[in-house]
PDB file of N, CA and C in Angstrom:
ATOM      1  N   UNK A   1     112.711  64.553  82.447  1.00  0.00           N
ATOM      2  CA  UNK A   1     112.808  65.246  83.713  1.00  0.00           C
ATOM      3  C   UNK A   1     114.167  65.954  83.765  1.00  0.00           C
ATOM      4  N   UNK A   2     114.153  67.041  84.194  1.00  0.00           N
ATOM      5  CA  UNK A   2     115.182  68.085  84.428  1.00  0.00           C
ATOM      6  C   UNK A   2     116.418  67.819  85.106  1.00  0.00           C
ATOM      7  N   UNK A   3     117.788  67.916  85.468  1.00  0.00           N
ATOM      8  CA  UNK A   3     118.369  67.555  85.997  1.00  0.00           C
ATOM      9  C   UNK A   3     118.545  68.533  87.352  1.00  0.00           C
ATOM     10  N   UNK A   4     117.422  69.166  87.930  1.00  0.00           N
ATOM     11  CA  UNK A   4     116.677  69.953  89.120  1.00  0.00           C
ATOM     12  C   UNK A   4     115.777  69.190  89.734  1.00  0.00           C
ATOM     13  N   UNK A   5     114.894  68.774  88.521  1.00  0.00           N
ATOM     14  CA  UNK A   5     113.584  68.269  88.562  1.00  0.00           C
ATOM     15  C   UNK A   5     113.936  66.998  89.657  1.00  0.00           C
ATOM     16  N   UNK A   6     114.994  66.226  89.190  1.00  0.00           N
ATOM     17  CA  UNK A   6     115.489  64.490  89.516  1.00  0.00           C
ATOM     18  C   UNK A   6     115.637  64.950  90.797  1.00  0.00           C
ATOM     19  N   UNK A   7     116.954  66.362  90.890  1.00  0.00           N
ATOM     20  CA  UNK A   7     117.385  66.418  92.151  1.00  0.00           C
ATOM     21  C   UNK A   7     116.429  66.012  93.129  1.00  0.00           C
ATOM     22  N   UNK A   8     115.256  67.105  93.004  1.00  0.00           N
ATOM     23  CA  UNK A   8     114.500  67.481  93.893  1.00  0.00           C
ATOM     24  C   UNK A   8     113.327  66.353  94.614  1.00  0.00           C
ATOM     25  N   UNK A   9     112.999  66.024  93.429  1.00  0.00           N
ATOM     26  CA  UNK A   9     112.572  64.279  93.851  1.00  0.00           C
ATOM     27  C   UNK A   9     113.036  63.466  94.740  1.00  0.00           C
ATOM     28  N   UNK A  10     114.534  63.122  94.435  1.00  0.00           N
ATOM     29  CA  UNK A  10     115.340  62.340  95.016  1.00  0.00           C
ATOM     30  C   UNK A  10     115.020  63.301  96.609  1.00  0.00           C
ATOM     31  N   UNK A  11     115.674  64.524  96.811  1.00  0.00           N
ATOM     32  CA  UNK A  11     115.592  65.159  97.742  1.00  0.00           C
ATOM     33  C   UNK A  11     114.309  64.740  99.046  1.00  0.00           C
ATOM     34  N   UNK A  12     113.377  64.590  97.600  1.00  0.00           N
ATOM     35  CA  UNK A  12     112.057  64.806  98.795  1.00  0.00           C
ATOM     36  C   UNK A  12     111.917  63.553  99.443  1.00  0.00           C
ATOM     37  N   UNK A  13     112.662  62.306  98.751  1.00  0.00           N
ATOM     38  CA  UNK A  13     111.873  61.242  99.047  1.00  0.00           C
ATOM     39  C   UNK A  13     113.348  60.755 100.369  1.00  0.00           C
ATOM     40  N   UNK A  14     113.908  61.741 100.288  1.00  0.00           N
ATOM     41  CA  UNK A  14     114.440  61.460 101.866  1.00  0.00           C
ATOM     42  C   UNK A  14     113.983  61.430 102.977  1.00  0.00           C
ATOM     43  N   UNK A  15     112.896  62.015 102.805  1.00  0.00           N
ATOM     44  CA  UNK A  15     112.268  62.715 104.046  1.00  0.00           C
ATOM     45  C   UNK A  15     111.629  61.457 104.963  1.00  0.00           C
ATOM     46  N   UNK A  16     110.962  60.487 103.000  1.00  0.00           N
ATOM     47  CA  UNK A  16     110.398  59.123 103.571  1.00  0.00           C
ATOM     48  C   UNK A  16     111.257  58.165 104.286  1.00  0.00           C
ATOM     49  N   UNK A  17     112.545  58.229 104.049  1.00  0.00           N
ATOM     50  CA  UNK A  17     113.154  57.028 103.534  1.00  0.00           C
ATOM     51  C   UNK A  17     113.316  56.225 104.929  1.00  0.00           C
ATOM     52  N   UNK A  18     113.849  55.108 105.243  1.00  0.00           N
ATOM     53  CA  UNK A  18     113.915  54.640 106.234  1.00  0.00           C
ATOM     54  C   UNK A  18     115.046  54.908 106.955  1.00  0.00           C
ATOM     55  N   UNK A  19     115.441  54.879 108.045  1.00  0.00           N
ATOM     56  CA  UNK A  19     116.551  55.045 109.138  1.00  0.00           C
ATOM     57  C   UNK A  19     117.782  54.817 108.620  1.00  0.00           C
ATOM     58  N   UNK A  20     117.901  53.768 108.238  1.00  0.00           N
ATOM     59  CA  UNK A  20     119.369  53.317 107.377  1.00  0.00           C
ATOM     60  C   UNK A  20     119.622  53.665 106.422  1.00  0.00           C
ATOM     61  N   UNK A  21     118.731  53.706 105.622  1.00  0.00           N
ATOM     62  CA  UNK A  21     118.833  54.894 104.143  1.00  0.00           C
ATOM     63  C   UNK A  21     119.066  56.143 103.868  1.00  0.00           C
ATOM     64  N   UNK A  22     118.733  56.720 104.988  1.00  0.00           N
ATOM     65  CA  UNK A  22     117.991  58.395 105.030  1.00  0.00           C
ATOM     66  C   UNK A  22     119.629  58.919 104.561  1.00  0.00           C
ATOM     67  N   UNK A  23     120.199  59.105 105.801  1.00  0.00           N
ATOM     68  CA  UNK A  23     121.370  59.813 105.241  1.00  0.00           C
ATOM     69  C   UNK A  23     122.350  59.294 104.331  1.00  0.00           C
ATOM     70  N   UNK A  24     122.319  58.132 103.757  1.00  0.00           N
ATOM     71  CA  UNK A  24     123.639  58.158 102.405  1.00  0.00           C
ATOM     72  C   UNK A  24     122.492  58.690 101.369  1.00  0.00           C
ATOM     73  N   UNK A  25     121.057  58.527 101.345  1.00  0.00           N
ATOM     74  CA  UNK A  25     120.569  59.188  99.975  1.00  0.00           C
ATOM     75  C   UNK A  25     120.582  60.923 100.086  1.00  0.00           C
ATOM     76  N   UNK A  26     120.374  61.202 101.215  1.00  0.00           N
ATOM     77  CA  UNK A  26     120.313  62.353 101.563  1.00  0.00           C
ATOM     78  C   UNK A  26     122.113  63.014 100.842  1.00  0.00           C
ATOM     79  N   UNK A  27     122.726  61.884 101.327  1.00  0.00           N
ATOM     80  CA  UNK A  27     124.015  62.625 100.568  1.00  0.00           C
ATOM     81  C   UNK A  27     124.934  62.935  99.650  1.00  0.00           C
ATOM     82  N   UNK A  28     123.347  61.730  98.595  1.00  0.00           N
ATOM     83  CA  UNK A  28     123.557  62.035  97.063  1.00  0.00           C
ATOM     84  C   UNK A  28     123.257  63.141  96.976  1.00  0.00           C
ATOM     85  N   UNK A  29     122.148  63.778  97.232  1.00  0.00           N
ATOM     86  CA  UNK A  29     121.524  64.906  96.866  1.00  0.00           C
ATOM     87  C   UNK A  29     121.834  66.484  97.244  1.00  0.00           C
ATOM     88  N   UNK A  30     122.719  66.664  98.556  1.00  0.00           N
ATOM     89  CA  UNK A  30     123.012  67.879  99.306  1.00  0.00           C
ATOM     90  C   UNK A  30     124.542  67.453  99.638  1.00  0.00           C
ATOM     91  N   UNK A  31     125.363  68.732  99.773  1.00  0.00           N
ATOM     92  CA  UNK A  31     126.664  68.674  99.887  1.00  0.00           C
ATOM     93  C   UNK A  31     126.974  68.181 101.544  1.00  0.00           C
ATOM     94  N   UNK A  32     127.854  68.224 101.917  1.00  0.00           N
ATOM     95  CA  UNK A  32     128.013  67.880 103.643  1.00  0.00           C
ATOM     96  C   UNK A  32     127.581  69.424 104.631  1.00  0.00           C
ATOM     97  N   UNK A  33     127.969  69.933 104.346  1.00  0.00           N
ATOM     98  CA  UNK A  33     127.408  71.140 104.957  1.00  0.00           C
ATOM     99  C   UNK A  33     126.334  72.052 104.507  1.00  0.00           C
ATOM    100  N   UNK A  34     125.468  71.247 104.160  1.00  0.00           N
ATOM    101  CA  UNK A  34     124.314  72.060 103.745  1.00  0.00           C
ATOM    102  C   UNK A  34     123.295  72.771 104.849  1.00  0.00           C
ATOM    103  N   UNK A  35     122.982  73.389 104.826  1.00  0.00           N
ATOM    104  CA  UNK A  35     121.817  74.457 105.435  1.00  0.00           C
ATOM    105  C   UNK A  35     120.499  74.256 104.651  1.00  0.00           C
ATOM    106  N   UNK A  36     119.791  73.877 106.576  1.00  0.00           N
ATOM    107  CA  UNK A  36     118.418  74.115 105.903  1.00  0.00           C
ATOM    108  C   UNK A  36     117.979  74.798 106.620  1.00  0.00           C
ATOM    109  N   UNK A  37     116.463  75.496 106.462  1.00  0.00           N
ATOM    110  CA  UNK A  37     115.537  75.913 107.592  1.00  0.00           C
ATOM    111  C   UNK A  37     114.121  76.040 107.106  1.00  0.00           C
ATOM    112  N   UNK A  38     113.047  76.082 107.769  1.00  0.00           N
ATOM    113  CA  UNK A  38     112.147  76.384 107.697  1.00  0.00           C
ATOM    114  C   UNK A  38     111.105  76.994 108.652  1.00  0.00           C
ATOM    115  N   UNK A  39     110.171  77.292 108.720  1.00  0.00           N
ATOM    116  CA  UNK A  39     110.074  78.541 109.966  1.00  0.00           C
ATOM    117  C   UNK A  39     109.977  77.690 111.349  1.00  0.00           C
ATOM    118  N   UNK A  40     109.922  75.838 111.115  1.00  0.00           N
ATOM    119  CA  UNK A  40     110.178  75.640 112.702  1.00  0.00           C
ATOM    120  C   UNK A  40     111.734  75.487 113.123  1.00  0.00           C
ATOM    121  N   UNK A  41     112.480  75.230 112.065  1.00  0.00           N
ATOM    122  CA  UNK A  41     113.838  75.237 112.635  1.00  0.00           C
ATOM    123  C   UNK A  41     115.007  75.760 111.346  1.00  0.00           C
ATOM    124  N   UNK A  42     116.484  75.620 111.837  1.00  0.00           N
ATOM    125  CA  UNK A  42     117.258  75.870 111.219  1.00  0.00           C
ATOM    126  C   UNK A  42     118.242  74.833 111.340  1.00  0.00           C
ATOM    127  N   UNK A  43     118.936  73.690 110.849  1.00  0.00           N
ATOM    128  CA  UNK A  43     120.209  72.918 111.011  1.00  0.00           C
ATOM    129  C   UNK A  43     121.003  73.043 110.040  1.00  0.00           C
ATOM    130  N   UNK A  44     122.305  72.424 110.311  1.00  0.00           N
ATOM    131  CA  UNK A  44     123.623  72.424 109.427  1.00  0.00           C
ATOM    132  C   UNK A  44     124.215  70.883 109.352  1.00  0.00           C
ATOM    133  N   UNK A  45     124.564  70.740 108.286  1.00  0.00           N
ATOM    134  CA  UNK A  45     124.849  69.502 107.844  1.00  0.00           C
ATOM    135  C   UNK A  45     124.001  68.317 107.848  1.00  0.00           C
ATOM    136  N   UNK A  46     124.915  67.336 107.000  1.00  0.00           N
ATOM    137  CA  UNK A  46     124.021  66.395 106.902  1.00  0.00           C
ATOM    138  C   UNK A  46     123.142  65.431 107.808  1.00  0.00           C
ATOM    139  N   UNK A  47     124.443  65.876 109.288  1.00  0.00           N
ATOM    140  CA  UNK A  47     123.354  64.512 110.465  1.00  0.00           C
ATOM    141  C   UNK A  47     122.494  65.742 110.993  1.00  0.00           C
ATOM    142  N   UNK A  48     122.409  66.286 110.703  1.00  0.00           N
ATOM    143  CA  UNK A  48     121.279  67.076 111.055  1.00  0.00           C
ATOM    144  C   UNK A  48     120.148  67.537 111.172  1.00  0.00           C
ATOM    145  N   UNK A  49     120.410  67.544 109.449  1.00  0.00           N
ATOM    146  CA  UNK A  49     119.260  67.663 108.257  1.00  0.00           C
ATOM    147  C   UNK A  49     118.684  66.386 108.437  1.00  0.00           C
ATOM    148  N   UNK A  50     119.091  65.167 108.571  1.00  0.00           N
ATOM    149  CA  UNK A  50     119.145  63.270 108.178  1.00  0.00           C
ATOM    150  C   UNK A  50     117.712  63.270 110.324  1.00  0.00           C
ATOM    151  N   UNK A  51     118.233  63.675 110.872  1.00  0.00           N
ATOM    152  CA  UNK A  51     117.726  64.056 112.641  1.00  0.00           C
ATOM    153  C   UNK A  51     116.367  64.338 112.329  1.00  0.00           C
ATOM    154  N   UNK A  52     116.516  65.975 111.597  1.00  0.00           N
ATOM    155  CA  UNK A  52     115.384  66.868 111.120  1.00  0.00           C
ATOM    156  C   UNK A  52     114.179  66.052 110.592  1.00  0.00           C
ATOM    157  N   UNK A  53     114.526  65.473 109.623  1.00  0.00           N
ATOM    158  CA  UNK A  53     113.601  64.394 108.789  1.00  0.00           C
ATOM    159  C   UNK A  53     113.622  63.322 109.750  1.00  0.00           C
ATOM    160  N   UNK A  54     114.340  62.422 110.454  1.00  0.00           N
ATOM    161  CA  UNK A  54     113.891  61.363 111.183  1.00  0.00           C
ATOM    162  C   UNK A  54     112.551  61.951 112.278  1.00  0.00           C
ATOM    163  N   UNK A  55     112.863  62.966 112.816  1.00  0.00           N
ATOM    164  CA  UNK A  55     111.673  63.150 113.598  1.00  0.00           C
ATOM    165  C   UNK A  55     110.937  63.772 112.846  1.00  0.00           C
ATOM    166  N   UNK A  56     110.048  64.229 111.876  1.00  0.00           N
ATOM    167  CA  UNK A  56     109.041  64.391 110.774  1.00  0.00           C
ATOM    168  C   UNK A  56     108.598  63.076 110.766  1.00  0.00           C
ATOM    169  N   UNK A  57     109.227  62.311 109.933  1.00  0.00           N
ATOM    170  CA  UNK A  57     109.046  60.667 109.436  1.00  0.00           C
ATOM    171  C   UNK A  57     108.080  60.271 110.839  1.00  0.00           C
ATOM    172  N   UNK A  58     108.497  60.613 111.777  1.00  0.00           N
ATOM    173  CA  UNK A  58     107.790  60.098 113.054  1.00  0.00           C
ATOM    174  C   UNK A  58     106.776  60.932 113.678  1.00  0.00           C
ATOM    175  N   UNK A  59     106.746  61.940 113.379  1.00  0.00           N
ATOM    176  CA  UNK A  59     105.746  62.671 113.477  1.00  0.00           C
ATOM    177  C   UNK A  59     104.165  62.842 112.591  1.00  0.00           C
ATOM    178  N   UNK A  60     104.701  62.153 111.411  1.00  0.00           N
ATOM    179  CA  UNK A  60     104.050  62.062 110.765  1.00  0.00           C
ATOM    180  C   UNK A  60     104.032  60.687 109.611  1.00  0.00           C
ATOM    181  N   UNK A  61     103.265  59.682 110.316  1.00  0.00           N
ATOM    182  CA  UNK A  61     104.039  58.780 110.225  1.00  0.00           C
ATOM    183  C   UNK A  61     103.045  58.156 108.487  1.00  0.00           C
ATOM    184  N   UNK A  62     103.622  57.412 107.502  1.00  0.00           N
ATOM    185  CA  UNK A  62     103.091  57.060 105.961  1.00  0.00           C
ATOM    186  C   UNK A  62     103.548  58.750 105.062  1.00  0.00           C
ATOM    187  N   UNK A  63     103.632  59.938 105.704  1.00  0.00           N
ATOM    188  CA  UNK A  63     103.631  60.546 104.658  1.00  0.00           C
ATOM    189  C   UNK A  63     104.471  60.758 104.069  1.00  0.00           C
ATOM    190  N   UNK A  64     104.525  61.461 102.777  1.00  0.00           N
ATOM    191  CA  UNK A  64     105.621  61.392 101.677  1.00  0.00           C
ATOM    192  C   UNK A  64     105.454  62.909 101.198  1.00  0.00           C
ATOM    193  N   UNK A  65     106.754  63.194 100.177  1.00  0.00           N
ATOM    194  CA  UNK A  65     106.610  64.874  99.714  1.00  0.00           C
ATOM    195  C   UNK A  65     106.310  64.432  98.273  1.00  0.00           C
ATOM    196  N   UNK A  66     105.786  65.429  97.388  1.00  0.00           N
ATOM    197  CA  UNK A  66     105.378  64.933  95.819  1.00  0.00           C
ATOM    198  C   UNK A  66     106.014  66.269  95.528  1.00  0.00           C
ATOM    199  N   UNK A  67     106.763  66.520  94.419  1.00  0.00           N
ATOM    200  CA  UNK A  67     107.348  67.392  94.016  1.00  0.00           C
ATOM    201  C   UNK A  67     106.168  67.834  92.474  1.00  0.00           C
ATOM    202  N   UNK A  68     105.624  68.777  92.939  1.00  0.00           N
ATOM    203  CA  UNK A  68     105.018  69.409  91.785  1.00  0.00           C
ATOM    204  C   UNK A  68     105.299  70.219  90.811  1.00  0.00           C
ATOM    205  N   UNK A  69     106.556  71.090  90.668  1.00  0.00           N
ATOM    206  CA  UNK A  69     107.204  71.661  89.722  1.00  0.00           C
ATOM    207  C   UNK A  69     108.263  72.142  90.741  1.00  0.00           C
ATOM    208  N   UNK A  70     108.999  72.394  89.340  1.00  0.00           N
ATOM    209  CA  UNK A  70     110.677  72.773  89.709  1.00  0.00           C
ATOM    210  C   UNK A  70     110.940  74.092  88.710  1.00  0.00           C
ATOM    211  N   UNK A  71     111.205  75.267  89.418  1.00  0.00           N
ATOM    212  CA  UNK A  71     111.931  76.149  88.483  1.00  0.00           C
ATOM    213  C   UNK A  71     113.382  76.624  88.804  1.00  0.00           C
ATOM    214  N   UNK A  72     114.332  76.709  87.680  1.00  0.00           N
ATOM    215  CA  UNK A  72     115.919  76.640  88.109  1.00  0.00           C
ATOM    216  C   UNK A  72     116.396  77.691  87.315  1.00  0.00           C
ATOM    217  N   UNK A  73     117.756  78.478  87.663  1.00  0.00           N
ATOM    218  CA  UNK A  73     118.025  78.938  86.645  1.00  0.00           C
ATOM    219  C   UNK A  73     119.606  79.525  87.755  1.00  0.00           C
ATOM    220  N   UNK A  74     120.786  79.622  87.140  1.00  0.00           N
ATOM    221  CA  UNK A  74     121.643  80.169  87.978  1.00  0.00           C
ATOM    222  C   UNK A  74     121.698  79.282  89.599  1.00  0.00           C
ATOM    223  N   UNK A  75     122.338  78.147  89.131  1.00  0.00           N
ATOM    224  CA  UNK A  75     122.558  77.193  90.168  1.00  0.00           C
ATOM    225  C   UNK A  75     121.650  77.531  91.532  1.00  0.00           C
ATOM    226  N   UNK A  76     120.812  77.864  91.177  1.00  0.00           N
ATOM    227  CA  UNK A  76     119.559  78.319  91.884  1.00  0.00           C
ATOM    228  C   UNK A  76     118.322  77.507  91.578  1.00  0.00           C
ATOM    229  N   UNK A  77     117.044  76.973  92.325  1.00  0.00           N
ATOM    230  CA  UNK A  77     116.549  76.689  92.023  1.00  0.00           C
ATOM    231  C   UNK A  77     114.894  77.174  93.062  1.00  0.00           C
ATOM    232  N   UNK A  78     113.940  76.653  92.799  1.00  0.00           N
ATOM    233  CA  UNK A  78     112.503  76.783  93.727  1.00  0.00           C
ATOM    234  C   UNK A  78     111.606  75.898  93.001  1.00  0.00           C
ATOM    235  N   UNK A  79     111.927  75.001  94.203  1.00  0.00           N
ATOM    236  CA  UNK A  79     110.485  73.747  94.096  1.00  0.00           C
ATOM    237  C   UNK A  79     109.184  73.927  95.271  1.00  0.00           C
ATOM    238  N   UNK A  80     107.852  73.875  94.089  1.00  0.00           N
ATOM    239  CA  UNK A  80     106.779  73.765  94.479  1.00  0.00           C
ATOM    240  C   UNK A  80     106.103  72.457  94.784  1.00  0.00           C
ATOM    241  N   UNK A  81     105.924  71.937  96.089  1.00  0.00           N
ATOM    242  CA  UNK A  81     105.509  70.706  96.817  1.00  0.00           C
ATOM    243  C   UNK A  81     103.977  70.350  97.841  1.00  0.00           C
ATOM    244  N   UNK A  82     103.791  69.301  97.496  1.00  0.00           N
ATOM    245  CA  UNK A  82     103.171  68.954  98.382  1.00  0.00           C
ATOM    246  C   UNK A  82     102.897  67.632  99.131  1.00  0.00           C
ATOM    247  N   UNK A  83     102.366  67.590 100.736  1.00  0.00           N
ATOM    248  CA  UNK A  83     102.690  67.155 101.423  1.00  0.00           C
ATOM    249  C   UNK A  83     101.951  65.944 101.427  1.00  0.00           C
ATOM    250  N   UNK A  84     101.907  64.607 100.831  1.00  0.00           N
ATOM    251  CA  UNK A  84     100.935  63.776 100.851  1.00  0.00           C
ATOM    252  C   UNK A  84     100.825  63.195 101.974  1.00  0.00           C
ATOM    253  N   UNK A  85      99.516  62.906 102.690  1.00  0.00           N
ATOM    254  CA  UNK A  85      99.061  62.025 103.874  1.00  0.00           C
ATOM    255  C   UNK A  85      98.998  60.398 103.151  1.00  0.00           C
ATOM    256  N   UNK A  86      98.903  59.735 104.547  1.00  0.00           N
ATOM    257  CA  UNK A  86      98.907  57.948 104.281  1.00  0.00           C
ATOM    258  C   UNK A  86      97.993  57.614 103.045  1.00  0.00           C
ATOM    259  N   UNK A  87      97.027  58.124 102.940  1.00  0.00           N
ATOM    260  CA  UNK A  87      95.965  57.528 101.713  1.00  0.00           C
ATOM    261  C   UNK A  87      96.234  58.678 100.256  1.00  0.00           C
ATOM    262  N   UNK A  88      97.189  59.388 100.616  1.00  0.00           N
ATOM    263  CA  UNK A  88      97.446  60.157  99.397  1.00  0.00           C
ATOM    264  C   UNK A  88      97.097  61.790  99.193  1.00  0.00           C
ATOM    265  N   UNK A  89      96.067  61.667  99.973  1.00  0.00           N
ATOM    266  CA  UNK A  89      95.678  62.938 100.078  1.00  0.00           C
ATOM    267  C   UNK A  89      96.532  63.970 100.846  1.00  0.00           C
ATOM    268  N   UNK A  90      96.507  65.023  99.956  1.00  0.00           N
ATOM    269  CA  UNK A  90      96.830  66.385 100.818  1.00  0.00           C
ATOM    270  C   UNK A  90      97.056  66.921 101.594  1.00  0.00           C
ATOM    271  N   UNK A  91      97.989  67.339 102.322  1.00  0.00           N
ATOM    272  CA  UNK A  91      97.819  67.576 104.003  1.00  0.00           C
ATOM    273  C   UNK A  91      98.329  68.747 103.867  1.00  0.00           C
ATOM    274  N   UNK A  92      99.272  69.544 102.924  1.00  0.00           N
ATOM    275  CA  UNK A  92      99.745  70.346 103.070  1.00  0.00           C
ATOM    276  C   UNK A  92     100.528  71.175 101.609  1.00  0.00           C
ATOM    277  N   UNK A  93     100.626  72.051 101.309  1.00  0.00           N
ATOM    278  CA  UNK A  93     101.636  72.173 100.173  1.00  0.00           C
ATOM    279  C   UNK A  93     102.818  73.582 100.850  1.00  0.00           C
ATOM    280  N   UNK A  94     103.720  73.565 100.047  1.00  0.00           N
ATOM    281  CA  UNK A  94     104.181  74.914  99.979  1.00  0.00           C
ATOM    282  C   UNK A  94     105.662  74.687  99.123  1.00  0.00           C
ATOM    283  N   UNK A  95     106.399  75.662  99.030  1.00  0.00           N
ATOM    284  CA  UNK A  95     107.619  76.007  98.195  1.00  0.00           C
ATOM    285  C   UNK A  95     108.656  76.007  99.001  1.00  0.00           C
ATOM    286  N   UNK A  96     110.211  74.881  98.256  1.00  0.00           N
ATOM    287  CA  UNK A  96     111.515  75.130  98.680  1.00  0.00           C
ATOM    288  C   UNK A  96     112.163  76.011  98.100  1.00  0.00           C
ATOM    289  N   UNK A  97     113.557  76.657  98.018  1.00  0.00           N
ATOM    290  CA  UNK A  97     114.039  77.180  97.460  1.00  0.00           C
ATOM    291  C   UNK A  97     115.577  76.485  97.691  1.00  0.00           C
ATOM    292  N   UNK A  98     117.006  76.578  96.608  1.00  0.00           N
ATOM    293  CA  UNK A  98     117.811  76.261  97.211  1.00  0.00           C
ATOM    294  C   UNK A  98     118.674  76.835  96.028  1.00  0.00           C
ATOM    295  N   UNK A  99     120.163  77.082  96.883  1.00  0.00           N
ATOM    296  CA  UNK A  99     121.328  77.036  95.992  1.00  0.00           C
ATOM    297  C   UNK A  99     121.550  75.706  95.771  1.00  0.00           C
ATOM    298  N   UNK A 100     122.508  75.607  94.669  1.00  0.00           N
ATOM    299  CA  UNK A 100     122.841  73.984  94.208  1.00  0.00           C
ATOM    300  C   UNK A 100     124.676  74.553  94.301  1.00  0.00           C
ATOM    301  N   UNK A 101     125.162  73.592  95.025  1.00  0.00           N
ATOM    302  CA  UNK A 101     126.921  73.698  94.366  1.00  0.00           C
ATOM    303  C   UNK A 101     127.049  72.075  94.094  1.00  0.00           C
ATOM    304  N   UNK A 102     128.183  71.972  92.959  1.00  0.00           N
ATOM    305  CA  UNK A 102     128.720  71.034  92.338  1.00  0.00           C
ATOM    306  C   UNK A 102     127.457  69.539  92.210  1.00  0.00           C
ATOM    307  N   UNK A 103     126.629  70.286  91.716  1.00  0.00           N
ATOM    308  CA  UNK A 103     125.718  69.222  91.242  1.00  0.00           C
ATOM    309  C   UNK A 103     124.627  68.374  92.535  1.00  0.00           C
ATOM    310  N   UNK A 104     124.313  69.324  93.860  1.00  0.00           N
ATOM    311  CA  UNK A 104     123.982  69.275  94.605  1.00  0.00           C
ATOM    312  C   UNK A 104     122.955  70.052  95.657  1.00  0.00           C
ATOM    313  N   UNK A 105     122.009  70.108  96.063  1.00  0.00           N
ATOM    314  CA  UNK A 105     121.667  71.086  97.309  1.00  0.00           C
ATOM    315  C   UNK A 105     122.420  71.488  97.883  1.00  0.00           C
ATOM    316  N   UNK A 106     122.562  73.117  98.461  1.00  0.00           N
ATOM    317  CA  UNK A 106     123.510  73.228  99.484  1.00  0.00           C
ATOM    318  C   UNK A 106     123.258  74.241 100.358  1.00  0.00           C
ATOM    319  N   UNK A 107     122.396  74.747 100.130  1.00  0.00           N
ATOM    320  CA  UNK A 107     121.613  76.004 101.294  1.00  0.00           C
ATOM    321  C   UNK A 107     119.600  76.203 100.650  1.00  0.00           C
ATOM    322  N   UNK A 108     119.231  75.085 101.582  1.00  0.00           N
ATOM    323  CA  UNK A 108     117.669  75.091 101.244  1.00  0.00           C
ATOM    324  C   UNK A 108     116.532  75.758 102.351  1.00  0.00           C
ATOM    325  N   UNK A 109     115.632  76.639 101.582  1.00  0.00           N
ATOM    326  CA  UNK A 109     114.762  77.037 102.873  1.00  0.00           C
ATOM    327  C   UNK A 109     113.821  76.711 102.354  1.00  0.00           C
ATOM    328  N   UNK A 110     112.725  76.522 102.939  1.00  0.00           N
ATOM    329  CA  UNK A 110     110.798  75.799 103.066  1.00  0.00           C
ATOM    330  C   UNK A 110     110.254  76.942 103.469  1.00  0.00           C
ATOM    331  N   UNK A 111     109.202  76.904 102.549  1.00  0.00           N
ATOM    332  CA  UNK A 111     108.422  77.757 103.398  1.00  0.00           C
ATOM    333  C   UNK A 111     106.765  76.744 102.751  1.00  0.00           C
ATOM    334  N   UNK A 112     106.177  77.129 103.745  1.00  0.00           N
ATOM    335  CA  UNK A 112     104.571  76.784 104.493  1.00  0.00           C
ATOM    336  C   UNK A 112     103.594  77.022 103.266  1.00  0.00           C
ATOM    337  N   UNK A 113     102.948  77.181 102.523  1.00  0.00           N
ATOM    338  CA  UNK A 113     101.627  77.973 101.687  1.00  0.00           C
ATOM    339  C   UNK A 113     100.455  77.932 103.055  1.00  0.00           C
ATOM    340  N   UNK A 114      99.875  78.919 103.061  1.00  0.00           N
ATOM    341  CA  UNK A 114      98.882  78.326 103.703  1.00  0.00           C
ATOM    342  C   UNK A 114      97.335  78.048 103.698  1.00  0.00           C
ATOM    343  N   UNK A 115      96.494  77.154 103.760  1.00  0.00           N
ATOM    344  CA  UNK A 115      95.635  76.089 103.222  1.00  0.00           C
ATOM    345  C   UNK A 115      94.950  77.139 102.592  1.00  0.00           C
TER     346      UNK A 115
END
């Protein structure tokens, strides 16, 4: 696995992670001031981003992200994902994109595919 590939994994499985976890893993993976957005919102930094995902996690409650490919090149990268429901199945897919600085996420946007 790629050293994008790991990132992005690690990345996704923040989204799951539990309350107490969320943000120190979250801050292996993304710098402190990272930027995200996606077309329902936009935040900055990490308690933000760590907020963003706590209410997802609760909104949607068992699911997890599966990282289906990763393409990188020029501390740049775009991961293709999808959105697994409680029994595994599908609920959703679509593509991140992100700069990486010093071995990290640091400006990521989402976008939707749609079904």
């Amino acid at each position: 696995m790629s050293d994008s590939q790991q990132l992005w994994t690690d990345y996704a499985a923040c989204w799951s992670a539990g309350t107490d976890e969320r943000l120190t893993a979250l801050g292996a993976v993304a710098v402190d001031e990272v930027a995200y957005r996606d077309p329902g919102t936009e935040v900055s930094g990490l308690d933000e981003l760590a907020a963003y995902m706590a209410g997802f996690a609760g909104a949607f409650p068992g699911h997890r992200f599966r990282i289906d490919e990763v393409l990188e090149h020029h501390d740049r990268s775009l991961a293709r994902w999808t959105q697994l429901g409680e029994q595994g199945e599908a609920a959703m897919t679509g593509v991140s994109t992100a700069l990486h600085r010093d071995g990290r996420l640091a400006d990521i946007t989402g976008f939707f595919l749609p079904a």
